[in-house]
PDB file of N, CA and C in Angstrom:
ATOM      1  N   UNK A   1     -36.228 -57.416  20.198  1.00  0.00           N
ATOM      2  CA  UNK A   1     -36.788 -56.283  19.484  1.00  0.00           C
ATOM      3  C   UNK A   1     -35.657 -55.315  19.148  1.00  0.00           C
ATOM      4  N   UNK A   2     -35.581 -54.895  17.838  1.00  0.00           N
ATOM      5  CA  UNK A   2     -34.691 -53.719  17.477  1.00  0.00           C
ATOM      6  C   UNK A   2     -34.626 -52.618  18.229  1.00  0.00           C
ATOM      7  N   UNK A   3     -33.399 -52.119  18.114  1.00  0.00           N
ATOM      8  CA  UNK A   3     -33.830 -50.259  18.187  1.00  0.00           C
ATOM      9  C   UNK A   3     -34.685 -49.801  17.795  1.00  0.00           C
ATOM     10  N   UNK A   4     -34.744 -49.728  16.461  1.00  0.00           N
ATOM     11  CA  UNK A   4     -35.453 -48.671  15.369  1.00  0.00           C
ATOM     12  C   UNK A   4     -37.108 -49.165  15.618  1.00  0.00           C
ATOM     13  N   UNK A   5     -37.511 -50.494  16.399  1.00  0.00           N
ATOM     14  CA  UNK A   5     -38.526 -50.994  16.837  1.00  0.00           C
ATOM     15  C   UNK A   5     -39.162 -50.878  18.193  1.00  0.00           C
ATOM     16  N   UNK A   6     -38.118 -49.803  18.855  1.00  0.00           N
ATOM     17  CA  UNK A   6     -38.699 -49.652  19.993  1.00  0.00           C
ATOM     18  C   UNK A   6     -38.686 -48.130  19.917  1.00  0.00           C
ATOM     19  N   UNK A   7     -38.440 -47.333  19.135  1.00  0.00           N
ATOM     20  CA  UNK A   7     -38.652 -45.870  18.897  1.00  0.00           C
ATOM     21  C   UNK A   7     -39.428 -45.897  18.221  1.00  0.00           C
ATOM     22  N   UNK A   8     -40.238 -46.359  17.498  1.00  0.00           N
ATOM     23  CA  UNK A   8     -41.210 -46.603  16.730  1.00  0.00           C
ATOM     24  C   UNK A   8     -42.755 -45.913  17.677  1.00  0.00           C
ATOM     25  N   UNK A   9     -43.729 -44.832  17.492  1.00  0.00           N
ATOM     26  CA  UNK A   9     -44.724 -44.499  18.399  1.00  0.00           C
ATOM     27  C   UNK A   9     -44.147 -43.837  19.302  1.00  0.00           C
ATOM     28  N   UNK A  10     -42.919 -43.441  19.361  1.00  0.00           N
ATOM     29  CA  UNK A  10     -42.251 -42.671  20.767  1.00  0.00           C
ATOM     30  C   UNK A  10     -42.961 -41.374  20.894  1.00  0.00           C
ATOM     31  N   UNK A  11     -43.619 -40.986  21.748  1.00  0.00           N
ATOM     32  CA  UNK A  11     -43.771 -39.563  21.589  1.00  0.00           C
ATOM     33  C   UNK A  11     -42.929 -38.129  22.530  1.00  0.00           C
ATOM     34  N   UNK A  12     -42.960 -36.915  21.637  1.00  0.00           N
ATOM     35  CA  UNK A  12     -42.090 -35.940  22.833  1.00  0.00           C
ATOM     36  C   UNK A  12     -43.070 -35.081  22.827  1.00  0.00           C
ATOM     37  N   UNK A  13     -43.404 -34.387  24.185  1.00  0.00           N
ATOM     38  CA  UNK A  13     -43.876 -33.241  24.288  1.00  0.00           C
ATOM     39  C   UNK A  13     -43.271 -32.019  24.828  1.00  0.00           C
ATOM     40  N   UNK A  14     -44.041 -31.446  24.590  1.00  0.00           N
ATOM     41  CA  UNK A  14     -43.016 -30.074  24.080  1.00  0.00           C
ATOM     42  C   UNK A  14     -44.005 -29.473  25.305  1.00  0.00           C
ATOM     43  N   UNK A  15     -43.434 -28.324  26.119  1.00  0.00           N
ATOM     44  CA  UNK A  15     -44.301 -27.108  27.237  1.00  0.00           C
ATOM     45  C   UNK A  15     -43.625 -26.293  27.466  1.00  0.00           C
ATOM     46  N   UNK A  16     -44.385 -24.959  27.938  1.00  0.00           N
ATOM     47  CA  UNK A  16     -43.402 -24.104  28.342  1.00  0.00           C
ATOM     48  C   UNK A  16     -42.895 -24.533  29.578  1.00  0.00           C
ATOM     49  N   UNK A  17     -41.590 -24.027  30.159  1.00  0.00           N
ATOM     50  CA  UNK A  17     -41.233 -24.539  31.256  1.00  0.00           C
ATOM     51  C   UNK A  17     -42.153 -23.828  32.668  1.00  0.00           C
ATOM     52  N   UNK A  18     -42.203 -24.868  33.429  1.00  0.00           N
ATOM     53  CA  UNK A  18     -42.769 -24.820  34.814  1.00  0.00           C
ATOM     54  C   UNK A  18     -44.042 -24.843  34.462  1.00  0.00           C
ATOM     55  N   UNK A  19     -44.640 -25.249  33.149  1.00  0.00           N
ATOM     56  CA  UNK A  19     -46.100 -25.325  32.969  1.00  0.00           C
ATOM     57  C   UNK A  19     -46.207 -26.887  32.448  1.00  0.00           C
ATOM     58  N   UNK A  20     -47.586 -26.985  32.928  1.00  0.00           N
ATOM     59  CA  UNK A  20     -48.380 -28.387  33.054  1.00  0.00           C
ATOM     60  C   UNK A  20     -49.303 -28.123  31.613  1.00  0.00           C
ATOM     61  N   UNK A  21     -49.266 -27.318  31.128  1.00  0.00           N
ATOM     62  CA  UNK A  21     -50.037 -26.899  29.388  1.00  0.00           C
ATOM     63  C   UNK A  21     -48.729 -27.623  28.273  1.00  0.00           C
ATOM     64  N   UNK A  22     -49.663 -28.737  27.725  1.00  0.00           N
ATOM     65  CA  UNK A  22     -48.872 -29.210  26.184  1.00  0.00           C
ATOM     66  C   UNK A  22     -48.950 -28.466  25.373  1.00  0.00           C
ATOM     67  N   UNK A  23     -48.421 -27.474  24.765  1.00  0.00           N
ATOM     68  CA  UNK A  23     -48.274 -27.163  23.587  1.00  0.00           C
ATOM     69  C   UNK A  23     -47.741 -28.315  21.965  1.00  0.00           C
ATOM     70  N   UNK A  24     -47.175 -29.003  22.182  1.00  0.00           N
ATOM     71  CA  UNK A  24     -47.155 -29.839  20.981  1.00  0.00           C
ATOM     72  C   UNK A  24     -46.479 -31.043  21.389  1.00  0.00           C
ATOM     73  N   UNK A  25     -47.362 -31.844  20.942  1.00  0.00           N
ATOM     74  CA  UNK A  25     -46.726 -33.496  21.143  1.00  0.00           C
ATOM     75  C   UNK A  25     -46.064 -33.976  19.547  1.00  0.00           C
ATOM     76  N   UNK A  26     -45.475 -34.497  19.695  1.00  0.00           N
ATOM     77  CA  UNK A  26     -44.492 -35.159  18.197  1.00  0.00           C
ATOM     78  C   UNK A  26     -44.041 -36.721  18.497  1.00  0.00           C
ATOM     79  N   UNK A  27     -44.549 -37.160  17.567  1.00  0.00           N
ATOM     80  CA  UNK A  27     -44.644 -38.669  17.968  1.00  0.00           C
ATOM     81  C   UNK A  27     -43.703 -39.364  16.363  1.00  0.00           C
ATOM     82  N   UNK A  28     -42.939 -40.396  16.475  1.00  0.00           N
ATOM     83  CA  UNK A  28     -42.120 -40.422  15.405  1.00  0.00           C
ATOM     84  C   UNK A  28     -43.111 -41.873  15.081  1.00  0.00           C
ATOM     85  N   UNK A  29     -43.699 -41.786  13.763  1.00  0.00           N
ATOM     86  CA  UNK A  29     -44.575 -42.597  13.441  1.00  0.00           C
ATOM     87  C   UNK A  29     -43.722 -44.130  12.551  1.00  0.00           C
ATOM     88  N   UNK A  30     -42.820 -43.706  12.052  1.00  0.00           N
ATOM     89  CA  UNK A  30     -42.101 -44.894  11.013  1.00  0.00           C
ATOM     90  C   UNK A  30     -40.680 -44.076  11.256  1.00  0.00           C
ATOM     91  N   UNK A  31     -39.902 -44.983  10.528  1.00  0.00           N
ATOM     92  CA  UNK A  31     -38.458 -44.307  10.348  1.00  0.00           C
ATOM     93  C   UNK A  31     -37.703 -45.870   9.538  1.00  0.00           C
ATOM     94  N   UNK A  32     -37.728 -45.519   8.328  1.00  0.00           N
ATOM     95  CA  UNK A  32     -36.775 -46.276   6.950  1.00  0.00           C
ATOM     96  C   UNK A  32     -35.503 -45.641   6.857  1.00  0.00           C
ATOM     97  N   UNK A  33     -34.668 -46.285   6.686  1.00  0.00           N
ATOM     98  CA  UNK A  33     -33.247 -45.620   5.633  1.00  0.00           C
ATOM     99  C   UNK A  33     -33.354 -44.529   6.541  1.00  0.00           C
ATOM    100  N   UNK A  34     -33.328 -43.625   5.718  1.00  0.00           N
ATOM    101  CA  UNK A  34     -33.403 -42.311   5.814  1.00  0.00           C
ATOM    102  C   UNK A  34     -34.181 -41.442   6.095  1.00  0.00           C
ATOM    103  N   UNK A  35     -35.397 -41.667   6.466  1.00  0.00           N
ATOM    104  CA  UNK A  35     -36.757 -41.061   6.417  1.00  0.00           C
ATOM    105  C   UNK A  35     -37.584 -41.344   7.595  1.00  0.00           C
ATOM    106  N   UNK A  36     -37.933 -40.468   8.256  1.00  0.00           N
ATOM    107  CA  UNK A  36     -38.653 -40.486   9.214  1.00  0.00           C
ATOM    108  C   UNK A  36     -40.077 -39.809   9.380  1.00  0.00           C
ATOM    109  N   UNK A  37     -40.883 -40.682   9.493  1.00  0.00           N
ATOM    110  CA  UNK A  37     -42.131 -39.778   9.803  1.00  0.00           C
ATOM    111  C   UNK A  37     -42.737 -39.476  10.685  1.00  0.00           C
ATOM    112  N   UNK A  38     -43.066 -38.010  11.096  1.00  0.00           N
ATOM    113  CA  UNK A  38     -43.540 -37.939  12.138  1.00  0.00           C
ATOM    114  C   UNK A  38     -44.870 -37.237  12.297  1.00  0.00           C
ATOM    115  N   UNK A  39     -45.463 -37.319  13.776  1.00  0.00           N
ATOM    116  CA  UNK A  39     -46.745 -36.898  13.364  1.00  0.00           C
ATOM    117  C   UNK A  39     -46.772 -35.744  14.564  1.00  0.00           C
ATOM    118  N   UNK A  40     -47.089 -34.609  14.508  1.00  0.00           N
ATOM    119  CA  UNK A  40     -47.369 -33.320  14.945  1.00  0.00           C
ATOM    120  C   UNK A  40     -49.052 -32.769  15.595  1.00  0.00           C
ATOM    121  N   UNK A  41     -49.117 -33.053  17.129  1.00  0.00           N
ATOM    122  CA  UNK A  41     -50.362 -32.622  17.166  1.00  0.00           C
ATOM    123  C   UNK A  41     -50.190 -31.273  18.381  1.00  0.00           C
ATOM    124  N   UNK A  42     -51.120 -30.251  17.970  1.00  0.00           N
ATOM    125  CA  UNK A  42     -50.810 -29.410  18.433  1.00  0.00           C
ATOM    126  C   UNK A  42     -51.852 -28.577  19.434  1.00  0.00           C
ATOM    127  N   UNK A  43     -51.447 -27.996  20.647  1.00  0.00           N
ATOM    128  CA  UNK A  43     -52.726 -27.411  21.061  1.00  0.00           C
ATOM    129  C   UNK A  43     -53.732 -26.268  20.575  1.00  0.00           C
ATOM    130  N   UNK A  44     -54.829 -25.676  21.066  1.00  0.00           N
ATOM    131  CA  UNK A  44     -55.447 -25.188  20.349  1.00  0.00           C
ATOM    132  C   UNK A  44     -55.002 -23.371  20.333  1.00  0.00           C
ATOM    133  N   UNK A  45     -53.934 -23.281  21.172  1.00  0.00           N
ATOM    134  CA  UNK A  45     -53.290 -21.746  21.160  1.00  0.00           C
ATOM    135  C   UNK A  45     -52.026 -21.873  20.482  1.00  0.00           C
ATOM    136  N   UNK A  46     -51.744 -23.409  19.421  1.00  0.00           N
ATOM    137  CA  UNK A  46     -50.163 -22.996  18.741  1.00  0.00           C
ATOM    138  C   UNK A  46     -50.476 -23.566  17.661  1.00  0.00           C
ATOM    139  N   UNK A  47     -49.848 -23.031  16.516  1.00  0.00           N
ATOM    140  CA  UNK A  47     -49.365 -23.046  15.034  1.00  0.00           C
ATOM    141  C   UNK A  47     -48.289 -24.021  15.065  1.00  0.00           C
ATOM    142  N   UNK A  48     -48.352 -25.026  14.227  1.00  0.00           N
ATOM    143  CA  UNK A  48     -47.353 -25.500  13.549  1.00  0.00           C
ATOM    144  C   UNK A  48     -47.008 -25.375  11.704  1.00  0.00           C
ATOM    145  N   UNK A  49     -45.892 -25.130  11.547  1.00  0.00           N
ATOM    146  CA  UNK A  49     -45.799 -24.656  10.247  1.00  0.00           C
ATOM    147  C   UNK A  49     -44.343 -25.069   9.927  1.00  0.00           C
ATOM    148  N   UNK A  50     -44.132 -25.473   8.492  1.00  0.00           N
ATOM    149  CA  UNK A  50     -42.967 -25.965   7.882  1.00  0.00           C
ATOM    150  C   UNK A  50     -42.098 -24.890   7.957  1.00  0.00           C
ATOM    151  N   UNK A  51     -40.596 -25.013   7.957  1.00  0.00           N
ATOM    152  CA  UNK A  51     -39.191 -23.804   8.232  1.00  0.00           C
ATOM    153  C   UNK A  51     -39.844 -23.112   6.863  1.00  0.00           C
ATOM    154  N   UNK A  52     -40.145 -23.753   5.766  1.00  0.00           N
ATOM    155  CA  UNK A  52     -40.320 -22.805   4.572  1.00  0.00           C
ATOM    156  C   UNK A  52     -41.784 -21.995   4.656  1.00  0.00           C
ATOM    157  N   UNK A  53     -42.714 -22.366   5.263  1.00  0.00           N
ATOM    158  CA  UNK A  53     -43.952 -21.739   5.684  1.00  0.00           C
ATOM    159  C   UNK A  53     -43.431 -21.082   6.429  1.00  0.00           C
ATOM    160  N   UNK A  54     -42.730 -20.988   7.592  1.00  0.00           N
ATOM    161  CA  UNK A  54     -42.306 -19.465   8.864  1.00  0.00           C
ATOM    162  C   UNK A  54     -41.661 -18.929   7.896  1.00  0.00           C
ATOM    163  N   UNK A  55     -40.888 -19.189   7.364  1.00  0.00           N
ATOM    164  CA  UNK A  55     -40.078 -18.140   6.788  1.00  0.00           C
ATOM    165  C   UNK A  55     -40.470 -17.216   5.683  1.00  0.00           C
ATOM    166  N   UNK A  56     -41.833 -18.210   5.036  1.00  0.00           N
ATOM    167  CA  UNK A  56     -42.167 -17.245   3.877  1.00  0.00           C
ATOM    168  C   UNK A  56     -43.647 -16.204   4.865  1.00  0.00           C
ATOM    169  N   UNK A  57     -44.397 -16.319   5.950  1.00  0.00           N
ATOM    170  CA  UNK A  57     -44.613 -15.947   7.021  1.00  0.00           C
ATOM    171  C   UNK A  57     -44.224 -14.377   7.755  1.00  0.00           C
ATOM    172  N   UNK A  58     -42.732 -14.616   7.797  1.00  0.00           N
ATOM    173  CA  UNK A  58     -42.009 -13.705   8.081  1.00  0.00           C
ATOM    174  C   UNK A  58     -41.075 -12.759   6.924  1.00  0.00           C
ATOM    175  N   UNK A  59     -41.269 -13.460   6.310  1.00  0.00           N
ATOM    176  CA  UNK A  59     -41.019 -12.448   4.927  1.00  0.00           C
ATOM    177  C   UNK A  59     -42.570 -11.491   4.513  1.00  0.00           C
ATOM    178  N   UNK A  60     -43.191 -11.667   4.682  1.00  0.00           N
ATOM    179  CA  UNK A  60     -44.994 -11.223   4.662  1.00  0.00           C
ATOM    180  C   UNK A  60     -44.915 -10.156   5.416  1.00  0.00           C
ATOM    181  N   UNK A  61     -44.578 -10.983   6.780  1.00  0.00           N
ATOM    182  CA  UNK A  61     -45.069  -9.801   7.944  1.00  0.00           C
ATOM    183  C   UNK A  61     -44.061  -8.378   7.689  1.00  0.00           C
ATOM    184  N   UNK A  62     -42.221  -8.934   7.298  1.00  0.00           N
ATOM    185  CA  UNK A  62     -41.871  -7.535   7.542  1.00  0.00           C
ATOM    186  C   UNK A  62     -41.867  -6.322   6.056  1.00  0.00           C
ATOM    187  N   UNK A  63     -42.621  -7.588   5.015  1.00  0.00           N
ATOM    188  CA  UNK A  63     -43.184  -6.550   3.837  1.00  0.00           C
ATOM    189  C   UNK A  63     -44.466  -5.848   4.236  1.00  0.00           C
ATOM    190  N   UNK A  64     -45.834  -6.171   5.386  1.00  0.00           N
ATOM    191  CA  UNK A  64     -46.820  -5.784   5.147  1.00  0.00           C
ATOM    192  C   UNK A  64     -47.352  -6.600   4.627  1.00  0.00           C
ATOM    193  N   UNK A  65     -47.462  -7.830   4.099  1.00  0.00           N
ATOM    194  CA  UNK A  65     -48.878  -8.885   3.358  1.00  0.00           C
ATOM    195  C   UNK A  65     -48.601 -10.117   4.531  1.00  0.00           C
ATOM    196  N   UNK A  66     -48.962  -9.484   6.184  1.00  0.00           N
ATOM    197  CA  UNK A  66     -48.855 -10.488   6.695  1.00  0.00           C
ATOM    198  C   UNK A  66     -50.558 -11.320   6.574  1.00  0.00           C
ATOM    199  N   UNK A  67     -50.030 -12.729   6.435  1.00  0.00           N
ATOM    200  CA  UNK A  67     -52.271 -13.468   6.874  1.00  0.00           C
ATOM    201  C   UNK A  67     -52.052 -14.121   7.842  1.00  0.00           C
ATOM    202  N   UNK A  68     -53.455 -14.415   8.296  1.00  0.00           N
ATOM    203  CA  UNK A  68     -53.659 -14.853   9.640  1.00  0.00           C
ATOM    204  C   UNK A  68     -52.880 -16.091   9.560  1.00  0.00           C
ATOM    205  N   UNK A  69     -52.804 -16.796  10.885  1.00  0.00           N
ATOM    206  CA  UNK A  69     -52.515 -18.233  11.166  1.00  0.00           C
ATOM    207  C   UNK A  69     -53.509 -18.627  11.379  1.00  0.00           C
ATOM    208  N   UNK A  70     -52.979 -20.274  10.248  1.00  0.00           N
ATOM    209  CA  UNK A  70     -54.173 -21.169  10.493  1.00  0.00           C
ATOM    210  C   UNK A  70     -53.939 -22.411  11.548  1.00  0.00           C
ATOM    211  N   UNK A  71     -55.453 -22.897  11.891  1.00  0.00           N
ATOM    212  CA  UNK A  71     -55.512 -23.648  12.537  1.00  0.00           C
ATOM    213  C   UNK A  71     -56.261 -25.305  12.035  1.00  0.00           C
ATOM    214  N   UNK A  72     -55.017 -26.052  12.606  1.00  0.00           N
ATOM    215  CA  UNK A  72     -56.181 -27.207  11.870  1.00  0.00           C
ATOM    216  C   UNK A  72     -55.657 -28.496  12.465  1.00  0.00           C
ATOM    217  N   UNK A  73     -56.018 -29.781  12.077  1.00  0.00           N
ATOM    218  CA  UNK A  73     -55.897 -31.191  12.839  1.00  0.00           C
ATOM    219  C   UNK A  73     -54.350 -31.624  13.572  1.00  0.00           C
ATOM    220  N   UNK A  74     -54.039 -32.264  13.641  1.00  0.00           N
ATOM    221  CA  UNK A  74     -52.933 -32.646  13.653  1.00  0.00           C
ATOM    222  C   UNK A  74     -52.189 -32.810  12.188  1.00  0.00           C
ATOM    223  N   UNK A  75     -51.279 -32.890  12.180  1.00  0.00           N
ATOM    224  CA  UNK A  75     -50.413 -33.286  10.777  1.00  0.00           C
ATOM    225  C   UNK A  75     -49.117 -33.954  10.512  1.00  0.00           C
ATOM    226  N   UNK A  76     -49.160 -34.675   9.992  1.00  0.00           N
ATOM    227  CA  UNK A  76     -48.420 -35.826   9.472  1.00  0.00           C
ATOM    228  C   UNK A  76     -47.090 -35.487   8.316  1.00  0.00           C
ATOM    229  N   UNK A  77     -46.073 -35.489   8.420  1.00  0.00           N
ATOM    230  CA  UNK A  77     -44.802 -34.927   7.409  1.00  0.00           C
ATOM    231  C   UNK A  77     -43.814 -35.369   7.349  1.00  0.00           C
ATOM    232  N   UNK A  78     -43.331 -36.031   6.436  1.00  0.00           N
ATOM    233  CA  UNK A  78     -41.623 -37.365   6.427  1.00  0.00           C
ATOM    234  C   UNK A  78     -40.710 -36.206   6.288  1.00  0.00           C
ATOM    235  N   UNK A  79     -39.578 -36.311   7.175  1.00  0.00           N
ATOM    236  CA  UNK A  79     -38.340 -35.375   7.494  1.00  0.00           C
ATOM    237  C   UNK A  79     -37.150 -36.417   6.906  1.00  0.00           C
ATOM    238  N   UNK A  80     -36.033 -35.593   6.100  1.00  0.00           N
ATOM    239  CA  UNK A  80     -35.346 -36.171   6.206  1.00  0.00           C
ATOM    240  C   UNK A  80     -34.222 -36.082   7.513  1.00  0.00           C
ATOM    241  N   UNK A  81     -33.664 -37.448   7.252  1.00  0.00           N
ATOM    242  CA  UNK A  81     -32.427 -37.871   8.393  1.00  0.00           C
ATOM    243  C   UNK A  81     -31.317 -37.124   8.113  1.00  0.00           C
TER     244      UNK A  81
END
């Protein structure tokens, strides 16, 4: 079996330290060439959001048009390598 065939379904979870609470599991679903996909599931007290979603986020909040955070399934997004 390959490398790239045994990282395949790997998952990492993410916690605060000295806590037994998952905050986000990330599981690397495929990975071609260059491209990796991964899949993002998150608990029900954390946000996950793209660097360009926080950032446009935080451009909101320190103008004043901050909106709520949303909440929703897990989610699925190809990163590049």
């Amino acid at each position: 079996m390959s490398e790239i065939a045994l990282l395949k379904n790997k998952e990492i979870v993410v916690s605060r330290t000295g806590s037994s609470e998952q905050l986000v599991k990330i599981k690397l679903v495929d990975l071609e060439r260059d491209k990796a996909t991964l899949e993002f599931s998150n608990g029900s007290r954390v946000s996950i959001h793209t660097s360009e979603e926080w950032d446009q986020m935080q451009a909101d909040r320190r103008s004043g048009k901050s909106q709520p955070a949303r909440e929703g399934p897990s989610q699925q997004a190809p990163y590049m390598n």
